[in-house]
C-alpha atoms as a PDB file:
ATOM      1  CA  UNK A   1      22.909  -1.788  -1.910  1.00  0.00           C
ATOM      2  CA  UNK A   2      19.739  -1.468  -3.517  1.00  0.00           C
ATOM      3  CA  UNK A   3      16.653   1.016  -3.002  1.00  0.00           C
ATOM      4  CA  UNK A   4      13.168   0.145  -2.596  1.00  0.00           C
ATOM      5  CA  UNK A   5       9.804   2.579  -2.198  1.00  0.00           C
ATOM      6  CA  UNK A   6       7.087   1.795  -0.660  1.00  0.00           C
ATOM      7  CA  UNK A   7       3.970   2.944  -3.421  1.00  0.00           C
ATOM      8  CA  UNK A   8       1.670   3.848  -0.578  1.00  0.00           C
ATOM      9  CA  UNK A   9       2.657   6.918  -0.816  1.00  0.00           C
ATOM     10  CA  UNK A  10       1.915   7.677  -4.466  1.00  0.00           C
ATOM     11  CA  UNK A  11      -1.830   7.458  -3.292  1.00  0.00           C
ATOM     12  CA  UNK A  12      -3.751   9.896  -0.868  1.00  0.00           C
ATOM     13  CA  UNK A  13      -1.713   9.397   2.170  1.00  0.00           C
ATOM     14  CA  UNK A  14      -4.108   9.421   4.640  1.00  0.00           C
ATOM     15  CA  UNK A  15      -2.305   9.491   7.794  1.00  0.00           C
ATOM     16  CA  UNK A  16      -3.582  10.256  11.756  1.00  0.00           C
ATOM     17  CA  UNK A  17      -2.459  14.079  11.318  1.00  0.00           C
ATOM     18  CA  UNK A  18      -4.492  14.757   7.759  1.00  0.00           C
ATOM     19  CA  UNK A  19      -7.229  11.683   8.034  1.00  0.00           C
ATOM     20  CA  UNK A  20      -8.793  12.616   4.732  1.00  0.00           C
ATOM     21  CA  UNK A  21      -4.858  12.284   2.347  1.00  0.00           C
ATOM     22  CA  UNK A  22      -2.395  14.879   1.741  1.00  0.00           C
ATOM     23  CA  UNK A  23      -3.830  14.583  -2.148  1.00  0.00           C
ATOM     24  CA  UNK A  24      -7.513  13.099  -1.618  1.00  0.00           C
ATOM     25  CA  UNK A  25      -8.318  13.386  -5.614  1.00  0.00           C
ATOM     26  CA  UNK A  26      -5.953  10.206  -5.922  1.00  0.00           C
ATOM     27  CA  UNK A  27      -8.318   7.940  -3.663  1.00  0.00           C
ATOM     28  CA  UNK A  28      -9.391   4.838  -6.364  1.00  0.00           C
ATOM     29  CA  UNK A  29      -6.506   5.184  -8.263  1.00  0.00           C
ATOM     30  CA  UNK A  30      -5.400   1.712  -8.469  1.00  0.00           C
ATOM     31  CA  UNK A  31      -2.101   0.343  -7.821  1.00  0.00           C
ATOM     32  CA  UNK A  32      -0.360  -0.614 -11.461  1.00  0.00           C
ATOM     33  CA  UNK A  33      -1.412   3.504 -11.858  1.00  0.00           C
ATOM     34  CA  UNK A  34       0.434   4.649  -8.846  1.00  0.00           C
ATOM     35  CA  UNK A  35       3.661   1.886 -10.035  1.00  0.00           C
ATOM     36  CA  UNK A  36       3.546   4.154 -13.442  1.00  0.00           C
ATOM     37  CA  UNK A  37       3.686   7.363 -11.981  1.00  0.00           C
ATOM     38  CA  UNK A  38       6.846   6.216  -9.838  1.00  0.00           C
ATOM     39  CA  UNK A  39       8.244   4.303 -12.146  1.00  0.00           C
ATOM     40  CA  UNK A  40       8.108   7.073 -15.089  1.00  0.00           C
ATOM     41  CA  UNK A  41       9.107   9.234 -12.596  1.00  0.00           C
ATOM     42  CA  UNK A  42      12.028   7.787 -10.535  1.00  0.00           C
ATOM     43  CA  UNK A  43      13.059   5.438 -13.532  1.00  0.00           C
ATOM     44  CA  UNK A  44      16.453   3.648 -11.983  1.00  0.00           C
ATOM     45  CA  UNK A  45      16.620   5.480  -8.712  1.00  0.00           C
ATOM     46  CA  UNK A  46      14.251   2.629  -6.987  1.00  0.00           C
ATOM     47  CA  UNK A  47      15.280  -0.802  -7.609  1.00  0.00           C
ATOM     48  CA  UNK A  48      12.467  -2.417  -6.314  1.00  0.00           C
ATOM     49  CA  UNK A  49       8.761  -1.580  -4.533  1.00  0.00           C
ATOM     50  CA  UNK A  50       7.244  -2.240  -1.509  1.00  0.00           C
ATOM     51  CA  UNK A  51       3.101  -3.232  -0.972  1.00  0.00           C
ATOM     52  CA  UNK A  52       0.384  -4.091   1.493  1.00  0.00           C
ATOM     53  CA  UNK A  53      -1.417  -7.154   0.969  1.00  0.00           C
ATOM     54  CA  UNK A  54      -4.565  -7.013   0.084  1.00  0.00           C
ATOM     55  CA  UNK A  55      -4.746  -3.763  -0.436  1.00  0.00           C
ATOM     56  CA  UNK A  56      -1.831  -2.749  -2.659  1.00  0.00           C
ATOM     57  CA  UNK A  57      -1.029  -6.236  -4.410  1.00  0.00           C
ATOM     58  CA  UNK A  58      -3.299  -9.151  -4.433  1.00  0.00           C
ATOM     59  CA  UNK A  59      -3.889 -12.175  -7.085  1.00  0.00           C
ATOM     60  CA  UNK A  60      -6.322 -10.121  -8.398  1.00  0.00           C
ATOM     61  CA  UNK A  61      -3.886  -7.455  -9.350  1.00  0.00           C
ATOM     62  CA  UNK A  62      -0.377  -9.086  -9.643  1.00  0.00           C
ATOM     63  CA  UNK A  63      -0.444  -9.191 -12.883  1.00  0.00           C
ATOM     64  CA  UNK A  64      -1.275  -5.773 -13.915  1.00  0.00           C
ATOM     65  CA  UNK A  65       1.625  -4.342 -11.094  1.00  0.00           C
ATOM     66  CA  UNK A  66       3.972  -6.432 -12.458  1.00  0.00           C
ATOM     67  CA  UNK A  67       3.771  -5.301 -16.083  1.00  0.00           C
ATOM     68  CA  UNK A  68       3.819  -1.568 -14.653  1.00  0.00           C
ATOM     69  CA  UNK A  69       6.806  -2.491 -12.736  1.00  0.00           C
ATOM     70  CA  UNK A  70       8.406  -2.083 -16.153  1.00  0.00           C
ATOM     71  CA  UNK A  71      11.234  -4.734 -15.268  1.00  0.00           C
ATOM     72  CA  UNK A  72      11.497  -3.190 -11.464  1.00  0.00           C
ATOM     73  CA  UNK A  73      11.390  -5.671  -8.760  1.00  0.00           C
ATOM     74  CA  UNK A  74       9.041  -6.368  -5.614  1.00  0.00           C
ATOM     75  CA  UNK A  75      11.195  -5.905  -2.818  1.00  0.00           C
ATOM     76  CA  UNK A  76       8.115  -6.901   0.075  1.00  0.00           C
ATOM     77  CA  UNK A  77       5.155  -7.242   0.779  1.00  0.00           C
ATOM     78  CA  UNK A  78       3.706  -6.392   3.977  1.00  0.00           C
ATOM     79  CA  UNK A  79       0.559  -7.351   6.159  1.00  0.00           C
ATOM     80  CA  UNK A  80      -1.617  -4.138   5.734  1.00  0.00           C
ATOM     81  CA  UNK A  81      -3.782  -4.794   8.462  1.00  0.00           C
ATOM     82  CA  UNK A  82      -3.519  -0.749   9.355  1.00  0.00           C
ATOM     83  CA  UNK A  83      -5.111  -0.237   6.102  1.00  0.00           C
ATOM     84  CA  UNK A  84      -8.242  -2.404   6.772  1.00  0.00           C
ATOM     85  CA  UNK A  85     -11.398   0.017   8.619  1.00  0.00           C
ATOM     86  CA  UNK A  86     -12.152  -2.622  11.059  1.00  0.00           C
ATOM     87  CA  UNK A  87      -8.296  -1.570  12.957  1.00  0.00           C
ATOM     88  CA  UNK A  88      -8.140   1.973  12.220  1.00  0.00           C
ATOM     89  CA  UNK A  89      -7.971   2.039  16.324  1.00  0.00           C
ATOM     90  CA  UNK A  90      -5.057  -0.756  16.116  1.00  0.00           C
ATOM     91  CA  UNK A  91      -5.570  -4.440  16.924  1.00  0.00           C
ATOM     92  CA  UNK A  92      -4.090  -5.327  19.963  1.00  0.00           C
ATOM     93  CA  UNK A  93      -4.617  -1.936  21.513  1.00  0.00           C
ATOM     94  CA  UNK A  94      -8.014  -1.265  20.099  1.00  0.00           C
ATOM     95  CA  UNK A  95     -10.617   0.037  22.657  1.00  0.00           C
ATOM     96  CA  UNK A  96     -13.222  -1.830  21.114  1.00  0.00           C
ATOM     97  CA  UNK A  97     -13.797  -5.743  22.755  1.00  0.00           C
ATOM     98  CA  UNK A  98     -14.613  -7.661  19.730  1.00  0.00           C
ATOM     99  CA  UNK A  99     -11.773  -6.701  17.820  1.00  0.00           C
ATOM    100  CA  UNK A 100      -9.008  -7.177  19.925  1.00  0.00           C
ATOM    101  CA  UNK A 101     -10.472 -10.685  20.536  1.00  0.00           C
ATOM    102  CA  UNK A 102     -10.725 -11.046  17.113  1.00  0.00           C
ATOM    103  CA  UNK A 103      -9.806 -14.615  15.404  1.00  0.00           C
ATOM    104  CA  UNK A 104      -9.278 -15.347  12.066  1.00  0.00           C
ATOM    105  CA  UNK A 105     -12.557 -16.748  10.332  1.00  0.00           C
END
C-alpha cells in the first residue's frame, strides 16, 4: 500500500466555508515551495503527491516539482477545473448561461 497527499493543501486552502484560505499569507507561494515544506516535513510518510493541472503542475513547472519531490513520486494529476475563477459556481450546475454552454476553444 502506498500513501499519497494531495499538496493543495500546503497552500491557503480556500474552501466554500473560509473563501479567503485557512492561512491566506501562503497565496503565491508556488508549488516546488509547498512540495519542500511537505516533503521536509513528512519525509517517508507520503510516497507520492497528488496535483491539479494547470494550476499545481504544468510544463512550465514540472521540472522545478520534480527536483523538490526529492526522489518522491507523482501519484496523479487531476483536472483542476474547480480551481479556475470562471467555475467557482461549478460547470455543469453553474447559474450563469455562457458557462455551462461553454466549449473548449
Amino acid at each position: 500500500m502506498k500513501t499519497s497527499l494531495g499538496i493543495w493543501a500546503f497552500g491557503n486552502m480556500a474552501t466554500r466555508f473560509n473563501a479567503g484560505g485557512y492561512k491566506p499569507e501562503l497565496s503565491g507561494v508556488s508549488t516546488a515551495t509547498k512540495i519542500r515544506t511537505a516533503v521536509d516535513g513528512l519525509g517517508d510518510l507520503i510516497d507520492d503527491y497528488e496535483f491539479h493541472y494547470p494550476q499545481e503542475l504544468a510544463p512550465a513547472n514540472l521540472a522545478e516539482v520534480q527536483q523538490a519531490l526529492a526522489g518522491h513520486g507523482i501519484y496523479c494529476v487531476c483536472s483542476g477545473l474547480h480551481l479556475d475563477s470562471r467555475f467557482g459556481k461549478g460547470a455543469f450546475c453553474s447559474p450563469d448561461d455562457a458557462t455551462r454552454l461553454r466549449r473548449s476553444a
